[in-house]
Every structure is written in structure tokens, then in C-alpha cells.
N, C-alpha and C. Protein backbone atom coordinates (compact mmCIF):
# COMPACT_ATOMS: atom_id res chain seq x y z
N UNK A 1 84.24 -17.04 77.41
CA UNK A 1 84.87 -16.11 78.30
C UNK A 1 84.07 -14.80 78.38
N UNK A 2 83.80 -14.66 77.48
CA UNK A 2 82.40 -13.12 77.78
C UNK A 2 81.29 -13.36 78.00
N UNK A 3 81.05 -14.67 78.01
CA UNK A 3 79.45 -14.66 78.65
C UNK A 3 79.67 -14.49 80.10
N UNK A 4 81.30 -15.20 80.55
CA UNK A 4 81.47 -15.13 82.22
C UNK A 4 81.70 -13.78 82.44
N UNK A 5 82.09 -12.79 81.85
CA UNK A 5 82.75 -11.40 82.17
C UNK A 5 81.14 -10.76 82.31
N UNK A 6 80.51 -10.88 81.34
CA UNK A 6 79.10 -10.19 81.02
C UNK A 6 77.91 -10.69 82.65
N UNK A 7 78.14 -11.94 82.66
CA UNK A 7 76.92 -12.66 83.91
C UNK A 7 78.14 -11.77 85.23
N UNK A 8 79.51 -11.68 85.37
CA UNK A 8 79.60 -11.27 86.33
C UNK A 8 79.25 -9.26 87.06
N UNK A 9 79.51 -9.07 85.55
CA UNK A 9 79.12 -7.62 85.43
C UNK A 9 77.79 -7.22 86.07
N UNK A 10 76.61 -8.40 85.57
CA UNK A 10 75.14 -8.19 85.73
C UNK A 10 75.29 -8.59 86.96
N UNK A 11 75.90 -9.37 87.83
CA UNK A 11 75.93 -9.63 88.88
C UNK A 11 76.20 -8.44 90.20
N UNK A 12 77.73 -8.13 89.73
CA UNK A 12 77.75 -6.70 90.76
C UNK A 12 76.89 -5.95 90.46
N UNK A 13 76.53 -5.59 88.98
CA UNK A 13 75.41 -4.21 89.19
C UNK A 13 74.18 -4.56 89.96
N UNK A 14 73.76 -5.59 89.90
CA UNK A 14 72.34 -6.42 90.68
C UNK A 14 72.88 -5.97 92.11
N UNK A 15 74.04 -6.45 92.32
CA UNK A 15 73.92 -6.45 93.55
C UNK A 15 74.33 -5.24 94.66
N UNK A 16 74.86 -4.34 93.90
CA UNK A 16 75.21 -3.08 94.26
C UNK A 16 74.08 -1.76 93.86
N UNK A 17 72.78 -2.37 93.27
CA UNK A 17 71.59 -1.99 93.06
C UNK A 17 70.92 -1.88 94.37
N UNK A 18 70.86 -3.52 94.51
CA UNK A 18 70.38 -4.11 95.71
C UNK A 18 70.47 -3.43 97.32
N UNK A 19 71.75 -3.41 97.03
CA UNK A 19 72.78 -2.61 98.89
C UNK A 19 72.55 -1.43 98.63
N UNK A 20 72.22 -0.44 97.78
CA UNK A 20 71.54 1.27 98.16
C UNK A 20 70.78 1.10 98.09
N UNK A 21 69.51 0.40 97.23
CA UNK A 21 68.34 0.58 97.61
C UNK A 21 67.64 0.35 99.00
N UNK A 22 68.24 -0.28 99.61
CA UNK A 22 67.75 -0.70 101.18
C UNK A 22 68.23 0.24 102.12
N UNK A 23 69.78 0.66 101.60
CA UNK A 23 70.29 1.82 102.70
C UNK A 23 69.52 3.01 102.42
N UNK A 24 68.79 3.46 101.08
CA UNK A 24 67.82 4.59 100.92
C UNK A 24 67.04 4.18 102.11
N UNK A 25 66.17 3.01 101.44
CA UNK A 25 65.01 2.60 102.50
C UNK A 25 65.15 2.67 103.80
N UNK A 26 66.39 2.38 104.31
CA UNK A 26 66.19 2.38 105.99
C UNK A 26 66.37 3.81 106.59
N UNK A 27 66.88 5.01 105.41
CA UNK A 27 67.25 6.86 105.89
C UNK A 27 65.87 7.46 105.45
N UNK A 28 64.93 6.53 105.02
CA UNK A 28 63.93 7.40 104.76
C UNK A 28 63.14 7.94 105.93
N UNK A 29 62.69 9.02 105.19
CA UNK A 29 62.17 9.95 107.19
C UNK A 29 60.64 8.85 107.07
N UNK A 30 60.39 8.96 108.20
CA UNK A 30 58.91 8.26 108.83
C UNK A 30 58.04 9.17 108.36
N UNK A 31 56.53 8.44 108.82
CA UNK A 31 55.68 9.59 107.92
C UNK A 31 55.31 10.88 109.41
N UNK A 32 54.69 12.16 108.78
CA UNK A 32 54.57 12.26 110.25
C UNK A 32 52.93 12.08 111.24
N UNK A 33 53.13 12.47 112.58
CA UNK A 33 51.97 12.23 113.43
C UNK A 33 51.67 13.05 114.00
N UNK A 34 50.08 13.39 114.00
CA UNK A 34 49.55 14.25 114.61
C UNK A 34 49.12 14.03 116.02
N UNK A 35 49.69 14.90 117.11
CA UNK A 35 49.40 14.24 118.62
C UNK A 35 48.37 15.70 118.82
N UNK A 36 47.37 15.87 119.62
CA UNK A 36 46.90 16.34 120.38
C UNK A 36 46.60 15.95 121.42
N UNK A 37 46.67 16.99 122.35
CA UNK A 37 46.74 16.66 124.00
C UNK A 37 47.00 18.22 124.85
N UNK A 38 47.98 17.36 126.14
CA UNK A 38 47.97 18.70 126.87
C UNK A 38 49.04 18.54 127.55
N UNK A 39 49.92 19.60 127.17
CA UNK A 39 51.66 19.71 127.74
C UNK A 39 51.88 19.75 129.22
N UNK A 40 52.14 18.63 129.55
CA UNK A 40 53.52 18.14 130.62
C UNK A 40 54.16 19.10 131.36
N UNK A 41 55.07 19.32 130.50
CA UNK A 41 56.14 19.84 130.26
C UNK A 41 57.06 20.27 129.35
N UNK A 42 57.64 21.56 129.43
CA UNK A 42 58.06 22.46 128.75
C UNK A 42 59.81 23.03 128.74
N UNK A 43 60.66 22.43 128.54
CA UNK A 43 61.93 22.56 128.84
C UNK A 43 62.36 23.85 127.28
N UNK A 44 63.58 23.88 127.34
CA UNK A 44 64.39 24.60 126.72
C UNK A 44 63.87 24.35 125.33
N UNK A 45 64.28 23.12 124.61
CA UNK A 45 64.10 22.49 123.69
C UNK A 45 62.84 21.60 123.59
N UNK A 46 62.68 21.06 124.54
CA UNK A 46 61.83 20.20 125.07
C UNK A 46 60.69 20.19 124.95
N UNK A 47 59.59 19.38 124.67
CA UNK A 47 58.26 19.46 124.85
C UNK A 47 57.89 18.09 125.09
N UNK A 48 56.67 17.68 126.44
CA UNK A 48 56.04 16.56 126.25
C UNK A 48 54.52 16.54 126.11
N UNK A 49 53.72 15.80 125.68
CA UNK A 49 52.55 16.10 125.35
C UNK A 49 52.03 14.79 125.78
N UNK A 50 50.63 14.38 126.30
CA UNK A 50 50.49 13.37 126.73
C UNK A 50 48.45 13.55 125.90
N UNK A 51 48.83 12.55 125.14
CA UNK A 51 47.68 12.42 123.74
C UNK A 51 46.50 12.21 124.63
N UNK A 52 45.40 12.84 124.51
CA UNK A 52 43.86 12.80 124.86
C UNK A 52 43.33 11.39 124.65
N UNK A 53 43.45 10.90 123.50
CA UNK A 53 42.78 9.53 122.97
C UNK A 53 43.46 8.22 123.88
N UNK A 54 45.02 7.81 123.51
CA UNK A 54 45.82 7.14 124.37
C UNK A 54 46.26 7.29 125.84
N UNK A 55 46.87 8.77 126.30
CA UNK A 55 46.72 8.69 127.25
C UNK A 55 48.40 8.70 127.25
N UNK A 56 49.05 8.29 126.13
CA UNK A 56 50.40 8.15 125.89
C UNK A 56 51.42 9.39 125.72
N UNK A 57 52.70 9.56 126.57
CA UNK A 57 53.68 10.79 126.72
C UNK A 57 54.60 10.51 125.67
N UNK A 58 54.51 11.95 124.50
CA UNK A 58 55.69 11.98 123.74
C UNK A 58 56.29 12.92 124.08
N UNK A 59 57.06 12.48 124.05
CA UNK A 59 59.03 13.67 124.46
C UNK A 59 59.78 14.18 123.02
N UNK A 60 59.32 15.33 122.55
CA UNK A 60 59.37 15.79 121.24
C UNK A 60 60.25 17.02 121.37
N UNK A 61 61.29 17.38 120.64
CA UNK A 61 62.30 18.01 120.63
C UNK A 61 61.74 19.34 119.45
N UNK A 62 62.18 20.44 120.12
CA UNK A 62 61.57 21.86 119.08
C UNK A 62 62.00 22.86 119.37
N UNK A 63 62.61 23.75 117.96
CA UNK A 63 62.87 24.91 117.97
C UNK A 63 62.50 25.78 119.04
N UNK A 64 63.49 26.75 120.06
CA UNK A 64 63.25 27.68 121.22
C UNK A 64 61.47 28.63 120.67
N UNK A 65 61.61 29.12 119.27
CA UNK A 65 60.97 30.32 118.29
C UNK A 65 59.54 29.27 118.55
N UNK A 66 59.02 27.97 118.18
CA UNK A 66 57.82 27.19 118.27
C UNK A 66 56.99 27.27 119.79
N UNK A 67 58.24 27.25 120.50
CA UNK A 67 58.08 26.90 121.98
C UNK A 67 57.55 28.14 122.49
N UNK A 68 57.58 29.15 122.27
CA UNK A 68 56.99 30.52 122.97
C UNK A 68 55.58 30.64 123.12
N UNK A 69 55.57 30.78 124.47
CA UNK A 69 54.47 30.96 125.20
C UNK A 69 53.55 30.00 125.00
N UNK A 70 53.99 28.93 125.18
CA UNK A 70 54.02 27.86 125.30
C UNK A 70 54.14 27.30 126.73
N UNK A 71 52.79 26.82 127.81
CA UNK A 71 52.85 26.56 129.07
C UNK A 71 52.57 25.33 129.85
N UNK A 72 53.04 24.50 130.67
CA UNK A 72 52.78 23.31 130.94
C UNK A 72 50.80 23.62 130.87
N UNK A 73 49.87 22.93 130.96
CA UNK A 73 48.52 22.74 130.88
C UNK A 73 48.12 22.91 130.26
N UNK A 74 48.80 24.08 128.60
CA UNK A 74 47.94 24.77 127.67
C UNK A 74 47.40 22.49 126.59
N UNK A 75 46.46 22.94 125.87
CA UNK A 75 45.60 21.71 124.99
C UNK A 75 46.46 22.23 123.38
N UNK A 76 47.39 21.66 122.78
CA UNK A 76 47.95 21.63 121.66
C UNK A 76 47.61 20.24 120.39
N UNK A 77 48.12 21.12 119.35
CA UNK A 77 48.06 20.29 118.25
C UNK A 77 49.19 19.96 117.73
N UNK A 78 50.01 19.15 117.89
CA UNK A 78 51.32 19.01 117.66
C UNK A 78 51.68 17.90 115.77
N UNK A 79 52.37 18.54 115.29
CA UNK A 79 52.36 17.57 113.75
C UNK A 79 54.32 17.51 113.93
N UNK A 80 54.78 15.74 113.85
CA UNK A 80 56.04 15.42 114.73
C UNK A 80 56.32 14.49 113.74
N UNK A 81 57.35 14.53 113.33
CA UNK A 81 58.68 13.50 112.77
C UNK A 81 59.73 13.03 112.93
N UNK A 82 59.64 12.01 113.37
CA UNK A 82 61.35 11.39 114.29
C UNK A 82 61.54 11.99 115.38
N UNK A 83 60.66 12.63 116.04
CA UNK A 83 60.32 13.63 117.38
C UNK A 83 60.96 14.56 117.30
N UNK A 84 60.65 15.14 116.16
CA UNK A 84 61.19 16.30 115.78
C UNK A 84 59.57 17.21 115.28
N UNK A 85 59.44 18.35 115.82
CA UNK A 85 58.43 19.27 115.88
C UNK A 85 58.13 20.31 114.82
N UNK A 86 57.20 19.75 113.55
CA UNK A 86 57.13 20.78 112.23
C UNK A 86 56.15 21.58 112.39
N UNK A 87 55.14 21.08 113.40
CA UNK A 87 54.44 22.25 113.71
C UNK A 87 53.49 22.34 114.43
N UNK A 88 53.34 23.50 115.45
CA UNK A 88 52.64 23.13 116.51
C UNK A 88 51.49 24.55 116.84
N UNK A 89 50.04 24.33 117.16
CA UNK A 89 49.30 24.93 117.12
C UNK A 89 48.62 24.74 119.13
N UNK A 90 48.56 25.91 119.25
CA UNK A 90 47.80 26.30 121.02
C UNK A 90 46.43 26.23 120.59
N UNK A 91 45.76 24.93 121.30
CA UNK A 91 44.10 24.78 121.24
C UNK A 91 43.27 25.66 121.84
N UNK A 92 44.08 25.97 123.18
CA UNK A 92 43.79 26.72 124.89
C UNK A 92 44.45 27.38 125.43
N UNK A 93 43.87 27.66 126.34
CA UNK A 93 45.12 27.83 127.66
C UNK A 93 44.50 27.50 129.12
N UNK A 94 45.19 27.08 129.78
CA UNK A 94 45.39 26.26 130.88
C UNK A 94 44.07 27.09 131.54
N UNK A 95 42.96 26.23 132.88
CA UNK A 95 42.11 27.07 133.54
C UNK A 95 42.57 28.00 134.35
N UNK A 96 41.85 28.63 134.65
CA UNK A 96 42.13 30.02 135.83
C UNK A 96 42.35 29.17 136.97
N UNK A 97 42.65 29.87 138.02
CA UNK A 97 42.78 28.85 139.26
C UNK A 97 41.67 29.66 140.17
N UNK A 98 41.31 31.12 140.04
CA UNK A 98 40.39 31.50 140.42
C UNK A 98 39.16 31.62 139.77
N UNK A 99 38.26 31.73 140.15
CA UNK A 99 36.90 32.07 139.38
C UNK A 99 36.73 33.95 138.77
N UNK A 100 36.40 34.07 137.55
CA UNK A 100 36.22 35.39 137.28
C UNK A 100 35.28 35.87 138.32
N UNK A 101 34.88 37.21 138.44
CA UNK A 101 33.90 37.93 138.98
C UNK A 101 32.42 37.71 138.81
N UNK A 102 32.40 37.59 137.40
CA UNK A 102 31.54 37.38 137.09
C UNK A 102 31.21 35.83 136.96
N UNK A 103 31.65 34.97 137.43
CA UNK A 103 31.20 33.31 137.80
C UNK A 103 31.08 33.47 139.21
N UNK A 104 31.58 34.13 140.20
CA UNK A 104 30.90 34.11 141.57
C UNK A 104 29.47 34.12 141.73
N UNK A 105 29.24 33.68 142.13
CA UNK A 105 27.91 33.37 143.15
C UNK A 105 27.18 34.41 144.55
N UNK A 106 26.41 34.71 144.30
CA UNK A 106 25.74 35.57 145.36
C UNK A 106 24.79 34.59 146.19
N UNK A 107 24.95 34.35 147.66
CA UNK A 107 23.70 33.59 148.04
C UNK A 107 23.15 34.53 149.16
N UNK A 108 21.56 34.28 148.96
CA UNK A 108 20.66 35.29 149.17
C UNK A 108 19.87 34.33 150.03
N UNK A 109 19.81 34.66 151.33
CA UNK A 109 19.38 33.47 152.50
C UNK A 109 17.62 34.25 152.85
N UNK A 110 16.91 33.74 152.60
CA UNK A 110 15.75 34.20 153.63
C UNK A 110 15.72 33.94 155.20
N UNK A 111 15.62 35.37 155.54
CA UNK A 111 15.26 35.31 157.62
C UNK A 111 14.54 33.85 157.69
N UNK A 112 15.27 33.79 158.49
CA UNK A 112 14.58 33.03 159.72
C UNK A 112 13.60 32.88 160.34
N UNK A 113 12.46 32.39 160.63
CA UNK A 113 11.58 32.97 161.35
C UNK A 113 11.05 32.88 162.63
């Protein structure tokens, strides 16, 4: 009678070992990923970044305080977990749409003759 009390004992503890260790395993955070690229788009919370290498759009969720001045075209370094945003670095900022002054061009025609 106590070897059955004892094997059933080892039994639930085995097996109630068993059922948290897996429910740990499946809440464990992911590892995280580094995206660089060049922002999409820029919402409230929002950020998407579409990776240089792949070519692929992540939709990554981040603190208002990260997001500042922060502009669709700027080139970022984004480090993301569960699309959640731990930290994010401005590579650039987006091109001019005009040319400086000093990139204009002078053209200097010789007469005619």
C-alpha cells in the first residue's frame, strides 16, 4: 500500500512539473530583432518600418516619448520584441526636395558664332 501511495505521489509531482514547465515555456518573451530601414509610417503609437535587406513591413507599436521627431522617410535602427519597441535610433533624415544653393548649377554657354 505505500509503494502505491509513494509511485502515485511521484506521479502528480512529475506531472504537475511537467504542465508549468511548458506554460513557462510558451510566456517566454521572444528574443529580440534588429530591423533597419526606412519609416512608412508614423501614427500615434504606431510605427512601420520596411527592412533594407528584405524589403519586408513591420508594424511595431511604441511609446509617444521614442516616437518624437520621428518622420515618415527618416533611415532608422529599430531593436523590437513581440512588436513592441525597446529602442530606436534616427540613421537620417529624409532628402531635401529642393537642391541647396550651393548644389545648383551655373551653365555658362559660349556665343554663338
Amino acid at each position: 500500500m505505500k509503494r502505491i501511495f509513494v509511485f502515485m505521489t511521484a506521479t502528480v509531482v512529475f506531472a504537475t512539473v511537467l504542465f508549468f514547465s511548458q506554460e513557462f515555456n510558451a510566456n517566454a518573451a521572444t528574443p529580440s530583432k534588429t530591423i533597419i530601414g526606412e519609416v512608412t509610417l508614423v501614427g500615434e503609437r504606431t510605427l512601420i518600418v520596411e527592412e533594407d535587406t528584405t524589403q519586408a513591413k513591420y508594424e511595431l507599436i511604441a511609446s509617444p516619448s521614442k516616437l518624437e521627431g520621428v518622420n515618415t522617410g527618416y533611415r532608422v535602427e529599430v531593436t523590437a520584441t513581440d512588436g513592441r519597441v525597446i529602442s530606436l535610433t534616427k540613421l537620417g533624415m529624409p532628402m531635401q526636395t529642393e537642391s541647396a544653393p550651393y548644389q545648383k548649377w551655373k551653365v555658362i554657354r559660349s556665343p554663338e558664332g
